[in-house]
N, C-alpha and C. Protein backbone atom coordinates (compact mmCIF):
# COMPACT_ATOMS: atom_id res chain seq x y z
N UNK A 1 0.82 -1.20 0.00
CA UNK A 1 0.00 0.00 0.00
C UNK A 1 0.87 1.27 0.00
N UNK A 2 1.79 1.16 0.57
CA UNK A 2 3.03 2.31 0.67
C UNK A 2 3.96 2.73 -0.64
N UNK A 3 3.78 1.65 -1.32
CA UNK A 3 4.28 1.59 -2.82
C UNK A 3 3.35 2.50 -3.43
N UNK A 4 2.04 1.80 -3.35
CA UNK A 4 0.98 2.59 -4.49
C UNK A 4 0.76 4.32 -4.06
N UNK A 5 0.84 4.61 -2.43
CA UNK A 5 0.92 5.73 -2.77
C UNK A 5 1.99 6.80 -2.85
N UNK A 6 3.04 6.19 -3.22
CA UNK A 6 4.21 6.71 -3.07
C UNK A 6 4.63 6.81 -4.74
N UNK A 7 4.07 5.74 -5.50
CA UNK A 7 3.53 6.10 -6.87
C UNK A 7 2.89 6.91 -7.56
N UNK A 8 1.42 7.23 -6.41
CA UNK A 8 0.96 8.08 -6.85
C UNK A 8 1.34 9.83 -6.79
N UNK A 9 2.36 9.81 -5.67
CA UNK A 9 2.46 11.34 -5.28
C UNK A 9 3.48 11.72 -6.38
N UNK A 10 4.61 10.36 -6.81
CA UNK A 10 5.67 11.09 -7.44
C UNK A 10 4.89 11.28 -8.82
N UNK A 11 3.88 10.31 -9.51
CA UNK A 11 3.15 10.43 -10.85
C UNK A 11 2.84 12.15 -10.98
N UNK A 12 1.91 12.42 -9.44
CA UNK A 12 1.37 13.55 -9.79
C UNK A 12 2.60 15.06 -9.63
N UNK A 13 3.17 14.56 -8.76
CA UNK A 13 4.43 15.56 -8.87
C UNK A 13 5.12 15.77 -10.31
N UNK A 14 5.06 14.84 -11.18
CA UNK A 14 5.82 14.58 -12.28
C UNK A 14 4.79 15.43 -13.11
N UNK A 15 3.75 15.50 -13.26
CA UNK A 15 2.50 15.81 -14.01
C UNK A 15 2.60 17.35 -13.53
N UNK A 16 2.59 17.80 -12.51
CA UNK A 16 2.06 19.09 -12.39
C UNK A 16 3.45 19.36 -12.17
N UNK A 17 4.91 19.74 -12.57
CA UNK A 17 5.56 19.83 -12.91
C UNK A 17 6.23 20.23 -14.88
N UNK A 18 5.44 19.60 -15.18
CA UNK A 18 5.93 19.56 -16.30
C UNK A 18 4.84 19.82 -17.29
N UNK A 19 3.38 20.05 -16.48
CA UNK A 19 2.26 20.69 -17.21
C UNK A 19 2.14 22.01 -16.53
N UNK A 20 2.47 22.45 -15.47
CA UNK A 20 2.30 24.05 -15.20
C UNK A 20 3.74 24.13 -14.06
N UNK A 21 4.60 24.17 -14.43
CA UNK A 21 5.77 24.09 -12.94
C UNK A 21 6.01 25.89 -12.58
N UNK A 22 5.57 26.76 -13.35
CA UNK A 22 4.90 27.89 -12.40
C UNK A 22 3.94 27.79 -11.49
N UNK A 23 3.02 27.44 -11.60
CA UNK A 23 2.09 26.93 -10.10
C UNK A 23 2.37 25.66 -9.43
N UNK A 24 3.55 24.80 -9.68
CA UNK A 24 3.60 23.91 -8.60
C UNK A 24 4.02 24.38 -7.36
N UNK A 25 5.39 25.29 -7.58
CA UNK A 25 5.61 25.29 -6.17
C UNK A 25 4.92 26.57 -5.25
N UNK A 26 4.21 27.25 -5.86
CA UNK A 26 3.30 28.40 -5.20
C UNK A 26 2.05 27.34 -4.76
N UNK A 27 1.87 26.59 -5.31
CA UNK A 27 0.58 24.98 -4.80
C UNK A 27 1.25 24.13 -3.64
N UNK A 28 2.52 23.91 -3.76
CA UNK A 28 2.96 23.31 -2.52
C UNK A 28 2.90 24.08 -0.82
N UNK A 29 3.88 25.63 -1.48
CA UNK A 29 3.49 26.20 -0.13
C UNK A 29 2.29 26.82 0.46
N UNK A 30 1.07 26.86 -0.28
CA UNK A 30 -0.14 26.94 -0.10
C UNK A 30 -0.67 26.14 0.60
N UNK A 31 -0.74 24.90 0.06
CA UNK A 31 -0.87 23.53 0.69
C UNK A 31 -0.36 23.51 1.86
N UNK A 32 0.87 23.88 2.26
CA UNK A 32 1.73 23.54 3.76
C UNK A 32 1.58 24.12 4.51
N UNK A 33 1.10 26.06 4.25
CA UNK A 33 0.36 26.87 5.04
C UNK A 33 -0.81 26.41 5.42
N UNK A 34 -1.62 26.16 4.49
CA UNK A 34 -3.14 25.71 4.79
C UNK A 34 -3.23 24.60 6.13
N UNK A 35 -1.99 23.59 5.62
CA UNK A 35 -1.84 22.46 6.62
C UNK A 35 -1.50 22.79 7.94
N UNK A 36 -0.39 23.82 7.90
CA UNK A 36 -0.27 24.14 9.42
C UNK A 36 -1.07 25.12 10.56
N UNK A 37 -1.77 25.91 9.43
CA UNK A 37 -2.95 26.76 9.70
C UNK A 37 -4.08 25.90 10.30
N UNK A 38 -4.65 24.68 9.72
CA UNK A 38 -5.18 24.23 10.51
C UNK A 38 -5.19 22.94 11.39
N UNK A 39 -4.01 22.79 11.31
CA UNK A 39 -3.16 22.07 12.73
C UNK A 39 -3.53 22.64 13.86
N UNK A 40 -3.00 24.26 13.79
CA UNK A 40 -2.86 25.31 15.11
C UNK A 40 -4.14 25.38 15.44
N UNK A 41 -5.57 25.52 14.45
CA UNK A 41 -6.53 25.59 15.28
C UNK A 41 -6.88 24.65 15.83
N UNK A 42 -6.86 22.76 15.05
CA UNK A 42 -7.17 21.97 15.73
C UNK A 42 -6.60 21.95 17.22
N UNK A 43 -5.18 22.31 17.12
CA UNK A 43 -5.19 22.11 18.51
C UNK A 43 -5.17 22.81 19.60
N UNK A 44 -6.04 24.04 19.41
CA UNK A 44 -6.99 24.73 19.88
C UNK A 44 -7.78 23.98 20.43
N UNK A 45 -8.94 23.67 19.72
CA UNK A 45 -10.18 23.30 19.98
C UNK A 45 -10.17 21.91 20.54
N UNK A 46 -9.24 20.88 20.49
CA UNK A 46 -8.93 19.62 20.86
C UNK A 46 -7.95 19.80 22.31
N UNK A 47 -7.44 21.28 22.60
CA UNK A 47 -7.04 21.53 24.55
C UNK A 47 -8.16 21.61 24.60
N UNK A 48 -9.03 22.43 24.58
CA UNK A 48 -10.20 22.75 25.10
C UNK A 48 -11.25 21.81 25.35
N UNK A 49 -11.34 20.96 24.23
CA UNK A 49 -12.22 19.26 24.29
C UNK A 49 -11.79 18.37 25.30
N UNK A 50 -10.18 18.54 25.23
CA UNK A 50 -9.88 17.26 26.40
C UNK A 50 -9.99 17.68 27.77
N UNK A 51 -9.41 19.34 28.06
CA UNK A 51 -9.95 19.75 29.17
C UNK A 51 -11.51 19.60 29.55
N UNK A 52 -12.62 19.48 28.95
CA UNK A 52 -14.12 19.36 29.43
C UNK A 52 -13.96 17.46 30.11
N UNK A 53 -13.20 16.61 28.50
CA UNK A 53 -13.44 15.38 29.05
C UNK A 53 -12.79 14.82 30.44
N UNK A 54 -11.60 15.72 30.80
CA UNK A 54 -10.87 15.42 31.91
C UNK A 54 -11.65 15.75 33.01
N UNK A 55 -11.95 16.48 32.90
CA UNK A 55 -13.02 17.53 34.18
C UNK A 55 -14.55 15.95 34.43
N UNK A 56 -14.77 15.55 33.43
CA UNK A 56 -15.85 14.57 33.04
C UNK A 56 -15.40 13.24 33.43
N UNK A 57 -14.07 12.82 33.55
CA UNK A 57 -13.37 11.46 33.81
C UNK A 57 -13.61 11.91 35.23
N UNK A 58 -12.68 13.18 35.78
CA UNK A 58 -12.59 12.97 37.17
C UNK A 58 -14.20 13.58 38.16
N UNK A 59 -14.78 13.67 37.62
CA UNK A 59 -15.97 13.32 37.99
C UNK A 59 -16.75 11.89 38.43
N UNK A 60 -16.34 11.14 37.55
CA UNK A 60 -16.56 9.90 37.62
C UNK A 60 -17.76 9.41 36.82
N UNK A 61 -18.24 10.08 35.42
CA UNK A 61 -19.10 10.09 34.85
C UNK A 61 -18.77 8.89 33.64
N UNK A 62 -17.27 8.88 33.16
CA UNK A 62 -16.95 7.71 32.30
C UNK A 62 -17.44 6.42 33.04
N UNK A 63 -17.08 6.57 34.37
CA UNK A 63 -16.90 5.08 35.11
C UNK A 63 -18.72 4.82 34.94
N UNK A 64 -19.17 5.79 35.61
CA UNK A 64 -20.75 5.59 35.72
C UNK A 64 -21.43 5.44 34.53
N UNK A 65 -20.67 5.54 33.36
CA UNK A 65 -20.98 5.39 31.65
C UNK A 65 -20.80 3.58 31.63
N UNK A 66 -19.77 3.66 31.99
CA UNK A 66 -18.90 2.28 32.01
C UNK A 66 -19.85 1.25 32.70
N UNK A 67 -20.30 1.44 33.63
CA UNK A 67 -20.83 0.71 34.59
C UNK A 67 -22.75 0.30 34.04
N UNK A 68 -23.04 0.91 33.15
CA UNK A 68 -24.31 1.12 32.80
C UNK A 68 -24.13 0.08 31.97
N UNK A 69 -22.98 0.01 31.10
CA UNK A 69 -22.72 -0.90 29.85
C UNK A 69 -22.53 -1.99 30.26
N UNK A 70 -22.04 -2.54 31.48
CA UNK A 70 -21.49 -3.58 31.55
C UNK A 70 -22.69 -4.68 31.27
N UNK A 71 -23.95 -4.68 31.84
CA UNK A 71 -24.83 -5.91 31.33
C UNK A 71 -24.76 -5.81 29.67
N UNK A 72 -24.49 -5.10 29.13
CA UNK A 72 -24.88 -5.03 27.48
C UNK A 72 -23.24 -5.73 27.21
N UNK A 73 -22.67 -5.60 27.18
CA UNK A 73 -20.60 -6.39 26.91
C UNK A 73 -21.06 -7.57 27.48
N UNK A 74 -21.17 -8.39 28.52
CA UNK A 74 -21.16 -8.93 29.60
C UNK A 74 -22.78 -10.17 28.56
N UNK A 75 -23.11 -9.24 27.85
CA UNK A 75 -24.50 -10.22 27.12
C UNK A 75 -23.89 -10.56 25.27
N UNK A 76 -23.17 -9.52 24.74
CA UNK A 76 -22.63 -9.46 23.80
C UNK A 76 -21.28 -10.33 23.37
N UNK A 77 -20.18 -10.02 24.56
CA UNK A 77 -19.05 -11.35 24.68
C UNK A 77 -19.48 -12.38 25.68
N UNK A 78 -19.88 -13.40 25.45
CA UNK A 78 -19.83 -14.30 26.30
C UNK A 78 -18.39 -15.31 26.43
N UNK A 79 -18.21 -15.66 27.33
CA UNK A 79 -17.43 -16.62 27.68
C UNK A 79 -16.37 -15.88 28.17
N UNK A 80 -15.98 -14.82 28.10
CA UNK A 80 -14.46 -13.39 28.82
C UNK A 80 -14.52 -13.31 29.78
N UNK A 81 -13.64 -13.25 30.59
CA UNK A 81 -13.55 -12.88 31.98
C UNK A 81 -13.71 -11.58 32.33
N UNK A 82 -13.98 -11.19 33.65
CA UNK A 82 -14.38 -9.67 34.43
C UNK A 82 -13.84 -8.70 33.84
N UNK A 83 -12.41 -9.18 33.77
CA UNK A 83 -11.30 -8.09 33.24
C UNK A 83 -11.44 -7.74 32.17
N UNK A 84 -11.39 -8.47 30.83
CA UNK A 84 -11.55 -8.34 29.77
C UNK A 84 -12.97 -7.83 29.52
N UNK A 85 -13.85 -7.99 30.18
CA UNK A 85 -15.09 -7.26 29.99
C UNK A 85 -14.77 -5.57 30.51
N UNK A 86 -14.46 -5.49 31.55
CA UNK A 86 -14.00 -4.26 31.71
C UNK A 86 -13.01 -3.00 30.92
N UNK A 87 -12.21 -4.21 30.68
CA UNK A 87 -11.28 -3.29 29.26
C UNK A 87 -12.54 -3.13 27.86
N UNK A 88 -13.32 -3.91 27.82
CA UNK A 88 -13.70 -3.70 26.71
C UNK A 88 -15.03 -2.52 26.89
N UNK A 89 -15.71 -2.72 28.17
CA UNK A 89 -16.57 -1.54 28.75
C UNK A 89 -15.71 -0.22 28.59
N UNK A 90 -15.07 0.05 29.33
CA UNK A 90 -13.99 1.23 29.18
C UNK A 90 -13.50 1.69 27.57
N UNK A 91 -13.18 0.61 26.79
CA UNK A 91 -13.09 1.40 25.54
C UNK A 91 -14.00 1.63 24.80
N UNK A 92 -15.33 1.15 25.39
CA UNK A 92 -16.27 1.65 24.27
C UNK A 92 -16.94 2.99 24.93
N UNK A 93 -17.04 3.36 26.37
CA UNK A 93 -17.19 4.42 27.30
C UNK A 93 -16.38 5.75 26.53
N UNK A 94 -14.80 5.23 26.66
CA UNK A 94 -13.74 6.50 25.63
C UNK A 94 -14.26 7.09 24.49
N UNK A 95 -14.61 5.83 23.52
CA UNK A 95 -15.25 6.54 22.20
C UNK A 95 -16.29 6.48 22.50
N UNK A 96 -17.08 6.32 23.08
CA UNK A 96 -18.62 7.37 22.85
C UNK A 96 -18.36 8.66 23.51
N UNK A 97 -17.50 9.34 24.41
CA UNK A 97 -17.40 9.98 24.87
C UNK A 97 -16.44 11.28 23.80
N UNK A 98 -15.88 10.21 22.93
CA UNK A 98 -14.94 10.94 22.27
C UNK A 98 -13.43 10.69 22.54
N UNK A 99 -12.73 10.38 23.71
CA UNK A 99 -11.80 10.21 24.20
C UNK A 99 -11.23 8.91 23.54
N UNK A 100 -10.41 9.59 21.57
CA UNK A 100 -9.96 8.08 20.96
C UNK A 100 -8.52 7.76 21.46
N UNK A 101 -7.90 8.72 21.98
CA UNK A 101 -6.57 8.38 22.20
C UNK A 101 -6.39 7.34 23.43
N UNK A 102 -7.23 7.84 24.54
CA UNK A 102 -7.88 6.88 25.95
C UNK A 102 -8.59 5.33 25.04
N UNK A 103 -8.79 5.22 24.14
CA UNK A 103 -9.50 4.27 23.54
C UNK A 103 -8.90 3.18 22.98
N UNK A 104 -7.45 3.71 22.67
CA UNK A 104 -6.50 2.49 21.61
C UNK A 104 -6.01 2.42 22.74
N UNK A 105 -5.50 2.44 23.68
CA UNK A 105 -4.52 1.10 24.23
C UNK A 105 -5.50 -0.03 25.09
N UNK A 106 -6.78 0.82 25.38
CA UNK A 106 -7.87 -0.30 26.21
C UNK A 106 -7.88 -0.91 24.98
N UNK A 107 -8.28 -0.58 23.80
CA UNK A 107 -8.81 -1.98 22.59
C UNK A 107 -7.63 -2.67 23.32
N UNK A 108 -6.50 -2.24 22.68
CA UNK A 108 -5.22 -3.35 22.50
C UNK A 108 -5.37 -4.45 23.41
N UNK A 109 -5.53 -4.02 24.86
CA UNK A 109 -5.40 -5.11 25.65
C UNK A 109 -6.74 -5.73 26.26
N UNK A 110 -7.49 -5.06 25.54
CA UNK A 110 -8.78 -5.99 25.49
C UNK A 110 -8.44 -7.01 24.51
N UNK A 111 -8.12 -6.92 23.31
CA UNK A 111 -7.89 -8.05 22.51
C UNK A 111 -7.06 -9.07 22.49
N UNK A 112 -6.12 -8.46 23.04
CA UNK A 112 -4.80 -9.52 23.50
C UNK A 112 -5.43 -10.57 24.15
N UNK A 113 -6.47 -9.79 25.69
CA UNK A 113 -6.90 -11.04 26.46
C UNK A 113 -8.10 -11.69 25.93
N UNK A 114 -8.58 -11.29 24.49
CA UNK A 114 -9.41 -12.02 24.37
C UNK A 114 -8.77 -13.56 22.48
N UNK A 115 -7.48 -13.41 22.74
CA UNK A 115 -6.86 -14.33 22.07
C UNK A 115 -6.87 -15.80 22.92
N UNK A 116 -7.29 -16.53 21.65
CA UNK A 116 -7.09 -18.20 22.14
C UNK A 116 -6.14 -18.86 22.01
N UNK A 117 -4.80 -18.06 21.53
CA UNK A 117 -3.47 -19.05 21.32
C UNK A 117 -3.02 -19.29 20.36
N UNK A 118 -4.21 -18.97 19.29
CA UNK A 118 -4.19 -19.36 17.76
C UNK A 118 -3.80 -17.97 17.17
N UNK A 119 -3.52 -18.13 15.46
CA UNK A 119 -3.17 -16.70 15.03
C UNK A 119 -4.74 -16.24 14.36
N UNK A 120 -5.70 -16.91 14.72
CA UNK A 120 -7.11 -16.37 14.29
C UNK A 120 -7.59 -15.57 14.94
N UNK A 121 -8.67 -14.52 14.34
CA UNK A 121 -9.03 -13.93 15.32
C UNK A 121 -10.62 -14.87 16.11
N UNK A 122 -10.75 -14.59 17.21
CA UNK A 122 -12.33 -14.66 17.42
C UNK A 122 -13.18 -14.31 16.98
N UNK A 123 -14.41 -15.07 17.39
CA UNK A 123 -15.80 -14.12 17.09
C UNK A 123 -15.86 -13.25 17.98
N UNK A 124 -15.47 -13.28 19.49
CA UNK A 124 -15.47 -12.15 20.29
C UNK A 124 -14.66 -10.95 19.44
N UNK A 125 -13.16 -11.06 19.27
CA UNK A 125 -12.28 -9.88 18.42
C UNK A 125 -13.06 -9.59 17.29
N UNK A 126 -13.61 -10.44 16.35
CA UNK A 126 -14.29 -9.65 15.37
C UNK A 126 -15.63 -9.05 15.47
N UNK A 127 -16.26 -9.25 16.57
CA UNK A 127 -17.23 -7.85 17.35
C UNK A 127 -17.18 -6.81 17.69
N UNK A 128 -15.71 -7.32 18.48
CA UNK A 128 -15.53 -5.87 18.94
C UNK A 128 -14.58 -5.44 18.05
N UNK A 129 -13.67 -5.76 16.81
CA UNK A 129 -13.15 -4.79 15.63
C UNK A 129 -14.58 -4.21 14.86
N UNK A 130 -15.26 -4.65 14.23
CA UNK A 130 -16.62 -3.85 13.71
C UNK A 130 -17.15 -2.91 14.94
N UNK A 131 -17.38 -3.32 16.28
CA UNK A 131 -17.78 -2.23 16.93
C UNK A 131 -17.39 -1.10 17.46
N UNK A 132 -16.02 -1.18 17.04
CA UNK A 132 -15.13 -0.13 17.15
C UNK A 132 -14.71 0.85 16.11
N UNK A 133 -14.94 -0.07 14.29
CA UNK A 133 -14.86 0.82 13.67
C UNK A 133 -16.13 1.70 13.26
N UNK A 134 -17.21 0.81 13.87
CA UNK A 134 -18.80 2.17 14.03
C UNK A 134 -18.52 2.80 14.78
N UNK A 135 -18.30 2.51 16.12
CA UNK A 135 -17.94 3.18 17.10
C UNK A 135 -19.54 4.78 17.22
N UNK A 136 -20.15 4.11 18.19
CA UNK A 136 -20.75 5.05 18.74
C UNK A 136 -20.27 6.30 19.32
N UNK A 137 -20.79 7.51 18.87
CA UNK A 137 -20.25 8.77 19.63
C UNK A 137 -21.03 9.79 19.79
N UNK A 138 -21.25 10.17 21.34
CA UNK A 138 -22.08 11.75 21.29
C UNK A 138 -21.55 12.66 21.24
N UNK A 139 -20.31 12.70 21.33
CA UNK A 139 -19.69 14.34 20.31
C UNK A 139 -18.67 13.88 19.76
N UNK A 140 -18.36 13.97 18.55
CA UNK A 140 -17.11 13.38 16.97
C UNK A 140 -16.37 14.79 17.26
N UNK A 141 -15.47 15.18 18.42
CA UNK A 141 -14.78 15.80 18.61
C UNK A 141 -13.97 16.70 17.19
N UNK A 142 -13.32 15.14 16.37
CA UNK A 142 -12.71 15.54 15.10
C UNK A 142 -13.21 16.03 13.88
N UNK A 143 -14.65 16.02 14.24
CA UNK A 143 -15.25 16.53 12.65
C UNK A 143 -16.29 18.07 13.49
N UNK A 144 -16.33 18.52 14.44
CA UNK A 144 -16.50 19.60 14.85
C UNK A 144 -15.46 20.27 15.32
N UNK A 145 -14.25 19.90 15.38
CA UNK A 145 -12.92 20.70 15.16
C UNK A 145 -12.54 20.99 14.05
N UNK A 146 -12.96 20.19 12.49
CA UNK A 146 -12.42 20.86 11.44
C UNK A 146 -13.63 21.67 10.93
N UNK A 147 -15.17 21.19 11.09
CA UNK A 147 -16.38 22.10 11.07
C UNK A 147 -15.94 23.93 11.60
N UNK A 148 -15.21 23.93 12.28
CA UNK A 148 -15.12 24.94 13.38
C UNK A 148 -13.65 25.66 12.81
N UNK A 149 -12.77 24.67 12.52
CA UNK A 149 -11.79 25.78 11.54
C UNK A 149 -12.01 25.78 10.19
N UNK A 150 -12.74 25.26 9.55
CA UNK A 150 -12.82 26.03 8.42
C UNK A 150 -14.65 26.96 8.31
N UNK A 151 -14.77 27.33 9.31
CA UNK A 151 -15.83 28.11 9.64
C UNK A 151 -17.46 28.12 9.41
N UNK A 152 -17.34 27.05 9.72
CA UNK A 152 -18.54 26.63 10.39
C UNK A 152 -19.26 27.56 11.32
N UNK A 153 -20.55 28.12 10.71
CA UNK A 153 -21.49 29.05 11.72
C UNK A 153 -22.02 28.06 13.13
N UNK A 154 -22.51 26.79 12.44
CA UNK A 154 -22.65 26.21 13.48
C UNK A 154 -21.99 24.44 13.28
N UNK A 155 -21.08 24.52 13.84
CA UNK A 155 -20.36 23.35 14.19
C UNK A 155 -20.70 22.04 14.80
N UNK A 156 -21.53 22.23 15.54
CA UNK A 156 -21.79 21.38 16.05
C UNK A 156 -23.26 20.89 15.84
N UNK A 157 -24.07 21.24 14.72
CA UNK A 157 -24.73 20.56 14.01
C UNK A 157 -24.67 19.43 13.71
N UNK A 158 -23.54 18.63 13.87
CA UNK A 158 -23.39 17.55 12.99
C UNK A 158 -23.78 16.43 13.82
N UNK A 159 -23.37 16.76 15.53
CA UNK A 159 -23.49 15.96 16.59
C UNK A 159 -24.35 14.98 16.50
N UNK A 160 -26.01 15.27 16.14
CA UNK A 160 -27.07 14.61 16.23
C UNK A 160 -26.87 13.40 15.13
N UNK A 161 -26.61 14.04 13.96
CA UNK A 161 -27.39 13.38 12.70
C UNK A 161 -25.85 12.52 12.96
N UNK A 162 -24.56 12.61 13.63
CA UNK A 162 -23.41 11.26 13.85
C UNK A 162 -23.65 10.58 14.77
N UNK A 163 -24.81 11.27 15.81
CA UNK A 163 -25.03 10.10 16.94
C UNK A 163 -26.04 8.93 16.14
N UNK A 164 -27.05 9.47 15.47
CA UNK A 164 -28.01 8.38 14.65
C UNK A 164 -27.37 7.38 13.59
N UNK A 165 -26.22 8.22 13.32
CA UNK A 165 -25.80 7.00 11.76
C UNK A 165 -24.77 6.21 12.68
N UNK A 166 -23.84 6.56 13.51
CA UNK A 166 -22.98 5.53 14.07
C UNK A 166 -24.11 4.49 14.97
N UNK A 167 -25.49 5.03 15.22
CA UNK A 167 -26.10 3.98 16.35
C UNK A 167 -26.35 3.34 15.64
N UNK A 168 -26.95 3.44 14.13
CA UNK A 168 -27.64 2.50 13.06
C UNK A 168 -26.59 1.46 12.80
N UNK A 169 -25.18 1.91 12.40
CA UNK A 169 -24.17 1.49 11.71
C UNK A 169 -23.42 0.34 12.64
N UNK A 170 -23.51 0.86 14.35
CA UNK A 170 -22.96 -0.34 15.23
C UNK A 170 -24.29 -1.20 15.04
N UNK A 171 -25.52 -1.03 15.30
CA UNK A 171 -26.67 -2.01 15.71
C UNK A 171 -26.20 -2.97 14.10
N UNK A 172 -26.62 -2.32 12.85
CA UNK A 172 -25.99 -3.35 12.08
C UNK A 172 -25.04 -4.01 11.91
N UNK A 173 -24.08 -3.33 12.39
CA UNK A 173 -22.51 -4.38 12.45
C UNK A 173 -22.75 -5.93 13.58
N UNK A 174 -23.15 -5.15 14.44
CA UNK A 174 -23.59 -6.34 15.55
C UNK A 174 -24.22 -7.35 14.91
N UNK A 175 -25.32 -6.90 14.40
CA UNK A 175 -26.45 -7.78 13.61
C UNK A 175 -25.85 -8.97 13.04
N UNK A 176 -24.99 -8.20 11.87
CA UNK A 176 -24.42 -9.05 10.88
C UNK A 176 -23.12 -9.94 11.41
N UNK A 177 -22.62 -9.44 12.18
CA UNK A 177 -21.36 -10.34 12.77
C UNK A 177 -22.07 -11.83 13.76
N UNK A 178 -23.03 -11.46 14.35
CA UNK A 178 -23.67 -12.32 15.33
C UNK A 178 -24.71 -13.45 13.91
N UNK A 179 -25.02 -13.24 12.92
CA UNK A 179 -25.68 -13.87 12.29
C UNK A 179 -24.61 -14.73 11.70
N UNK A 180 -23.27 -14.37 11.14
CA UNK A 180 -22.23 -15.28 10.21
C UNK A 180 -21.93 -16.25 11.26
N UNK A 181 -21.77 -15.59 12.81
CA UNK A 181 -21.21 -16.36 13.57
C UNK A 181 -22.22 -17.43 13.55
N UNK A 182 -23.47 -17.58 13.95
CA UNK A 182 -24.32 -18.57 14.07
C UNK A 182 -24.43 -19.45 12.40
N UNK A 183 -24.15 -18.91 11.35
CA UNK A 183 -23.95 -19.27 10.46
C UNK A 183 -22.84 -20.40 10.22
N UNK A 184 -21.77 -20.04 10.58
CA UNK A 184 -20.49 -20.59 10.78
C UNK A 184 -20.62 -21.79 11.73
N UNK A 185 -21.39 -21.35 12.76
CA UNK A 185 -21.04 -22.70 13.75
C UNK A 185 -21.80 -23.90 13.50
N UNK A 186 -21.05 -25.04 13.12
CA UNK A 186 -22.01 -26.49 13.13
C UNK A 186 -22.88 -27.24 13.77
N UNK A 187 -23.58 -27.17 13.20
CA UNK A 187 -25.27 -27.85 13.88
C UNK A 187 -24.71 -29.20 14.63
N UNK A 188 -25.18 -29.60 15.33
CA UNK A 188 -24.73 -30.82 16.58
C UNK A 188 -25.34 -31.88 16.26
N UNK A 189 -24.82 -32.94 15.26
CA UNK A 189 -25.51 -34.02 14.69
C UNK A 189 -25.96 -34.92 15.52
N UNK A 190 -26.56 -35.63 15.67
CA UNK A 190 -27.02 -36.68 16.44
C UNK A 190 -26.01 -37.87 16.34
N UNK A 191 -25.59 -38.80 17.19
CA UNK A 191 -24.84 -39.75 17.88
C UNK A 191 -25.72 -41.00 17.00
N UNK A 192 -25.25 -41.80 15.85
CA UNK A 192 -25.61 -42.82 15.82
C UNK A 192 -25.96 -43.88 16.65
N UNK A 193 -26.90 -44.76 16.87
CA UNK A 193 -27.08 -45.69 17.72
C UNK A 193 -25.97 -46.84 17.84
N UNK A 194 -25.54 -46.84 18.89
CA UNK A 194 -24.32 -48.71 19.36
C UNK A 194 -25.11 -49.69 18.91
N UNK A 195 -25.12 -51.10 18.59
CA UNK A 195 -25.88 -51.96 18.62
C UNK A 195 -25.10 -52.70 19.59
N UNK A 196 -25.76 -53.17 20.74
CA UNK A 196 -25.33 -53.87 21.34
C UNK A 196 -25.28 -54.98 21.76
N UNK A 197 -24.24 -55.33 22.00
CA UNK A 197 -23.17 -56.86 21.39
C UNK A 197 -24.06 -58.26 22.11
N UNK A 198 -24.43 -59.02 21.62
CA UNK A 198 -24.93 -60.42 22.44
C UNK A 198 -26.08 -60.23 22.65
N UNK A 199 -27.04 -59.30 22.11
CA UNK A 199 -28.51 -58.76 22.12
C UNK A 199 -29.28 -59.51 20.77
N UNK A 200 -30.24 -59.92 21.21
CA UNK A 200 -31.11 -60.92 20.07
C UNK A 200 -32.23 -60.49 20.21
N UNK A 201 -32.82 -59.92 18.99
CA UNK A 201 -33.73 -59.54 18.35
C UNK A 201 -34.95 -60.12 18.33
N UNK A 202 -36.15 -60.47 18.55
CA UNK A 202 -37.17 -61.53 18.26
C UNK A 202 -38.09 -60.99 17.20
């Protein structure tokens, strides 16, 4: 994958070079301004986001998020232990909350402990990879930080109509992962009958 786009940048470098190389490099530093221009605001608006969620952790409102979920994980993975239910409560608490950076190292070691030894994944790991890449969220921190630098009257419009499509988008992921699985697993044939030995028939 690193090939193809490393193909593609030098193709197009080669192209807009040698079809207008007066506007390439006035297009590059445009581009690099633009880029760092809105770097600086993102990370603006992303102190200010993590300061509310920190203020919100030490409250104890994640945990009490966390704690609401646990019958729903706890009905969804079966067979995991406390722990591993808990890592996996906690990272789905982070991203709905928004908090993705708090979110990747709980996946990680939620998944680790939910490995069987083998290099496959589970049906548990492949639940929770689809439910992570829907990933439920009541505020998409990252798309009302770029709403907001490139000027957005109202930014945070978007909140609602991403809380409805990620709820649709996990409920179907669930759906469909829990149906292949039952799909996949083999029906429990019945045990032929023994005939047994020195038994006479009349």
């Amino acid at each position: 994958m690193n090939c193809v786009f490393f193909v593609m940048t030098v193709s197009s470098l080669l192209m807009m070079l040698f079809s207008s190389p007066s506007q390439a490099f006035p297009a590059m530093i445009d581009g690099a301004s633009g880029a760092i221009a809105l770097a600086l605001k993102l990370c603006a608006i992303y102190a200010i986001w993590l300061s509310v969620l920190d203020v919100m952790n030490k409250l104890g409102m994640s945990k009490a998020l966390g704690k609401a979920c646990s019958p729903l994980t706890r009905k969804l993975f079966k067979g995991e232990d406390g722990k591993t239910r808990d890592l996996i409560t906690l990272n789905f608490t982070a991203n709905f909350l928004g908090m993705g950076g708090a979110a990747t190292p709980l996946g990680i070691k939620a998944m680790e402990r939910m490995q069987d030894g083998t290099e496959r994944a589970t049906d548990n790991m492949i639940l929770f990879l689809v439910i992570n890449a829907t990933s439920i969220q009541l505020i998409p921190a990252t798309v009302v930080g770029l709403r907001a630098a490139a000027g957005s009257a109202s930014p945070g419009d978007i909140i609602l109509p991403s809380l409805l499509a990620t709820t649709v988008s996990t409920i179907a992921g669930v759906i469909v992962v829990k149906t292949l699985v039952s799909i996949k697993k083999p029906r429990k044939q019945p045990l032929p009958p023994v005939p047994l030995k020195g038994a006479r028939f009349e």
